[in-house]
C-alpha atoms as a PDB file:
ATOM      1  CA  UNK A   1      28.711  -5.151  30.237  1.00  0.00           C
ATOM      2  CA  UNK A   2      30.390  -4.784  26.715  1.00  0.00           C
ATOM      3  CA  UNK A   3      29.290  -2.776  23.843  1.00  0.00           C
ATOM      4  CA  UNK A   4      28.725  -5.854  21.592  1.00  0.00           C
ATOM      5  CA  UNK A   5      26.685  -7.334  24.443  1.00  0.00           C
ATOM      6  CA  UNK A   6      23.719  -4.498  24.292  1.00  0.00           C
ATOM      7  CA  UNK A   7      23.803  -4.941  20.482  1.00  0.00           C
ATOM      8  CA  UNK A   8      23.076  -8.826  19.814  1.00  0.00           C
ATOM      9  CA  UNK A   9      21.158 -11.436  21.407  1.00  0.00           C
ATOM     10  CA  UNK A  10      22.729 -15.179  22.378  1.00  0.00           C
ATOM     11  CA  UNK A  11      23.077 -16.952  19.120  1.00  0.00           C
ATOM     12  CA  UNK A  12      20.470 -17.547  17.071  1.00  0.00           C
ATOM     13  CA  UNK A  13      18.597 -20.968  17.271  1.00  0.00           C
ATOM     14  CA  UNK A  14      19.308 -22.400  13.178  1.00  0.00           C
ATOM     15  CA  UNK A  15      22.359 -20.209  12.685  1.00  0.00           C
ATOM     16  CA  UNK A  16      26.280 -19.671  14.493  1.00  0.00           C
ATOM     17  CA  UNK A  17      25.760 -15.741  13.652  1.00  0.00           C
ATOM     18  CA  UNK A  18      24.593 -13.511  16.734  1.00  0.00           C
ATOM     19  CA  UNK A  19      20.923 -12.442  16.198  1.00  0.00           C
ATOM     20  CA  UNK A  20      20.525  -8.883  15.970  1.00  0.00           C
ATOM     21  CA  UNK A  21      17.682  -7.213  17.552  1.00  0.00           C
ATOM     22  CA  UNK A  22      18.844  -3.699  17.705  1.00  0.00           C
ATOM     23  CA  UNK A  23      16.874  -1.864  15.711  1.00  0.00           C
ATOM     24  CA  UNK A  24      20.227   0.443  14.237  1.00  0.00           C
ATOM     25  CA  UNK A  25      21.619  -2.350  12.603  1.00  0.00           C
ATOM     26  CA  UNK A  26      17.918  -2.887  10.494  1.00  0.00           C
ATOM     27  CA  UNK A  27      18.082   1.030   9.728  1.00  0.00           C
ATOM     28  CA  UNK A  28      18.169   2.102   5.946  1.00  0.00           C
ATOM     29  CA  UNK A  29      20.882   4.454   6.605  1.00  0.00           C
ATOM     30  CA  UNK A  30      23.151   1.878   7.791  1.00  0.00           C
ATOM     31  CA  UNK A  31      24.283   1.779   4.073  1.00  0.00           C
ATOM     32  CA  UNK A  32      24.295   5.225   3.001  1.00  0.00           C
ATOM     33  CA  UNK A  33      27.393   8.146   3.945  1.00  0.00           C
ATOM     34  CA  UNK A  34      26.374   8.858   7.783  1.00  0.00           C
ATOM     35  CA  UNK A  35      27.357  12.515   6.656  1.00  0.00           C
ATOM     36  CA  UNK A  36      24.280  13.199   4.837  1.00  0.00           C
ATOM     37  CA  UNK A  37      22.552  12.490   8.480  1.00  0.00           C
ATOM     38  CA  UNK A  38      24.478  15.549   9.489  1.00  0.00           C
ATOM     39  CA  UNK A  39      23.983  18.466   7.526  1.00  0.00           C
ATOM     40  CA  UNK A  40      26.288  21.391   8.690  1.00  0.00           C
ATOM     41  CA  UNK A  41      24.251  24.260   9.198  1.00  0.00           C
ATOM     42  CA  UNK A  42      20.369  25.067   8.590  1.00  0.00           C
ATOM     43  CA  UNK A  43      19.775  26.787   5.620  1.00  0.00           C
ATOM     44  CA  UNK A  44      21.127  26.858   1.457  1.00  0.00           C
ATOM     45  CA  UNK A  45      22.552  23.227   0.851  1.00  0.00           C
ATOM     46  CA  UNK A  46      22.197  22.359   4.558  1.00  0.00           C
ATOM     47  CA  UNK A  47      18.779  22.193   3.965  1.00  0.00           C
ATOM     48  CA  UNK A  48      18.883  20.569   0.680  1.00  0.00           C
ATOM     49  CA  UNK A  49      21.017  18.047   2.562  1.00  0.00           C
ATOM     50  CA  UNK A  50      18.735  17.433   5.182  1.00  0.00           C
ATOM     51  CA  UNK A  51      15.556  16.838   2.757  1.00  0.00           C
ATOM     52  CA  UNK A  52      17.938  14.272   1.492  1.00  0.00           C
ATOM     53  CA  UNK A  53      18.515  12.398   4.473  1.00  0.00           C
ATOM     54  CA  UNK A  54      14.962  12.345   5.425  1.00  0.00           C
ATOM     55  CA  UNK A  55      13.777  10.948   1.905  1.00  0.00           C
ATOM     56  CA  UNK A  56      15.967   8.075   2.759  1.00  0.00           C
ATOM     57  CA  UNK A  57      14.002   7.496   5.984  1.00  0.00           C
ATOM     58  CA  UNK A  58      10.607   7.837   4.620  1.00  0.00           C
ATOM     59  CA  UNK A  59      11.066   5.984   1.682  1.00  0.00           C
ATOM     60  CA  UNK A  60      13.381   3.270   2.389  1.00  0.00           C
ATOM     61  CA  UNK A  61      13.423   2.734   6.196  1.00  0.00           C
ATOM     62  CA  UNK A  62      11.719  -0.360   8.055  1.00  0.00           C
ATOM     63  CA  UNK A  63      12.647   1.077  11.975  1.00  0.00           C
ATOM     64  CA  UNK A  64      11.519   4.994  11.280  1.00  0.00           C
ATOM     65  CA  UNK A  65       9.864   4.717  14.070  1.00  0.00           C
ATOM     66  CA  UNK A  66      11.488   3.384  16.247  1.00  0.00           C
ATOM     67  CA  UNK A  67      14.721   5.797  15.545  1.00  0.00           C
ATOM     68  CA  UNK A  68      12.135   8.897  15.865  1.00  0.00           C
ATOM     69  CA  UNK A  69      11.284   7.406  19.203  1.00  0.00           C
ATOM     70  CA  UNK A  70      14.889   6.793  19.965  1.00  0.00           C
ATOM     71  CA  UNK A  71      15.228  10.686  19.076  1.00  0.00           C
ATOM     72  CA  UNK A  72      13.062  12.019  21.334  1.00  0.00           C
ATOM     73  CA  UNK A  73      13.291   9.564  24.311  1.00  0.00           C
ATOM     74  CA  UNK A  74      17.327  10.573  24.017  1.00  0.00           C
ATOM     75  CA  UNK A  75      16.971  14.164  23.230  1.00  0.00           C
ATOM     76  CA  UNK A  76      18.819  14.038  19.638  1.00  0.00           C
ATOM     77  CA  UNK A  77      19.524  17.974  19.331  1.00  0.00           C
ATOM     78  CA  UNK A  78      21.591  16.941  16.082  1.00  0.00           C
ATOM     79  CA  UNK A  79      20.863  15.301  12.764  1.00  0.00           C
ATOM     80  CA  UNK A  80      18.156  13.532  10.920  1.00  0.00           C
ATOM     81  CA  UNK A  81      16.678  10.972  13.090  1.00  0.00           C
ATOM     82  CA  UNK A  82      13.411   9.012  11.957  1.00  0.00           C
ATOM     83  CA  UNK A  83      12.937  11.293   9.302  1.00  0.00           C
ATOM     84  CA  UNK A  84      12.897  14.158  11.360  1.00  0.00           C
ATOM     85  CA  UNK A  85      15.490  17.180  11.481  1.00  0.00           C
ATOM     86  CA  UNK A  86      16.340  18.649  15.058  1.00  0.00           C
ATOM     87  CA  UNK A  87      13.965  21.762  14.143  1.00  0.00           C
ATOM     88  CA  UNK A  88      11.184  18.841  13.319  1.00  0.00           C
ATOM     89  CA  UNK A  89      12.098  17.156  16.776  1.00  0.00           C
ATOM     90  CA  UNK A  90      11.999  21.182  18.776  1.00  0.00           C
ATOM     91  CA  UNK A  91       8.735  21.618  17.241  1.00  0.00           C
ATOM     92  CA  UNK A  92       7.627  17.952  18.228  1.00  0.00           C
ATOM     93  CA  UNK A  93       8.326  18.394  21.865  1.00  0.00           C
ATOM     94  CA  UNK A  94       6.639  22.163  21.789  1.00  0.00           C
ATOM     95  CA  UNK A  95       3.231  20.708  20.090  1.00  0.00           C
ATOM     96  CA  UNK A  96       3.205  18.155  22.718  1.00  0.00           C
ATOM     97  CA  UNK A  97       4.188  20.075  25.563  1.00  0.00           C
ATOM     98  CA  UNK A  98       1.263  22.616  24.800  1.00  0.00           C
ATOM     99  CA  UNK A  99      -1.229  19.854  24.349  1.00  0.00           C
ATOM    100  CA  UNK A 100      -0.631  18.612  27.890  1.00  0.00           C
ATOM    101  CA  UNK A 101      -0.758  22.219  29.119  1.00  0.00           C
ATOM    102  CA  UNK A 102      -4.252  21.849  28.043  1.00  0.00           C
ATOM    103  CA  UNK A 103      -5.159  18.736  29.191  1.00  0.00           C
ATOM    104  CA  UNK A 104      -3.859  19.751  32.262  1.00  0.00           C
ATOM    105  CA  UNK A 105      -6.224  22.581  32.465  1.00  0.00           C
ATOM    106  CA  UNK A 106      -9.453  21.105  31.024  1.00  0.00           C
ATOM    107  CA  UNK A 107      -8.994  18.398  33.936  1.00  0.00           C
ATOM    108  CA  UNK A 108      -8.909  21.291  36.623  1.00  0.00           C
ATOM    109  CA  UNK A 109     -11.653  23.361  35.212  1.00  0.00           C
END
């Protein structure tokens, strides 16, 4: 199966364009420097950078989350996915990991 394939749909019923249903090509990053998604480090303007990226998410983005979802299911260790940062994402998995660890236990008490 091609690339292009897992991106669109068959064509679209009132239009000879491909209907796209991947939820990357709705994103509002898809028009802003993929480099500010990326900061290069994690701390001075790395951070500064990073805030950036995630304003763009939170205030401008229609699939946040589904590209947070996207994140996690795909274990995103780098960038700014779904408004999140990968130290967002760590802490994330840690919260939920602990409150299944306690689920876990009040079912066996």
């Amino acid at each position: 199966m091609s690339r292009g394939s897992l991106l669109r749909t068959n064509r679209a019923p009132s239009s000879s364009r491909p209907a796209v249903t991947d939820w990357r090509h709705r994103g509002a990053c898809r028009d802003v420097d993929p480099d500010l998604f990326f900061p290069d480090g994690s701390t001075g303007p790395a951070l500064l950078q990073a805030e950036d990226a995630k304003s763009v998410c939170r205030q401008h983005c229609p699939v946040v989350t589904e590209c947070l979802r996207w994140a996690l299911e795909t274990d995103q260790k780098y960038g700014v996915w779904g408004g999140t940062s990968e130290a967002d994402r760590r802490a994330m998995k840690r919260r939920a990991a602990r409150n299944r660890s306690r689920g876990g236990q009040e079912e066996t008490a």
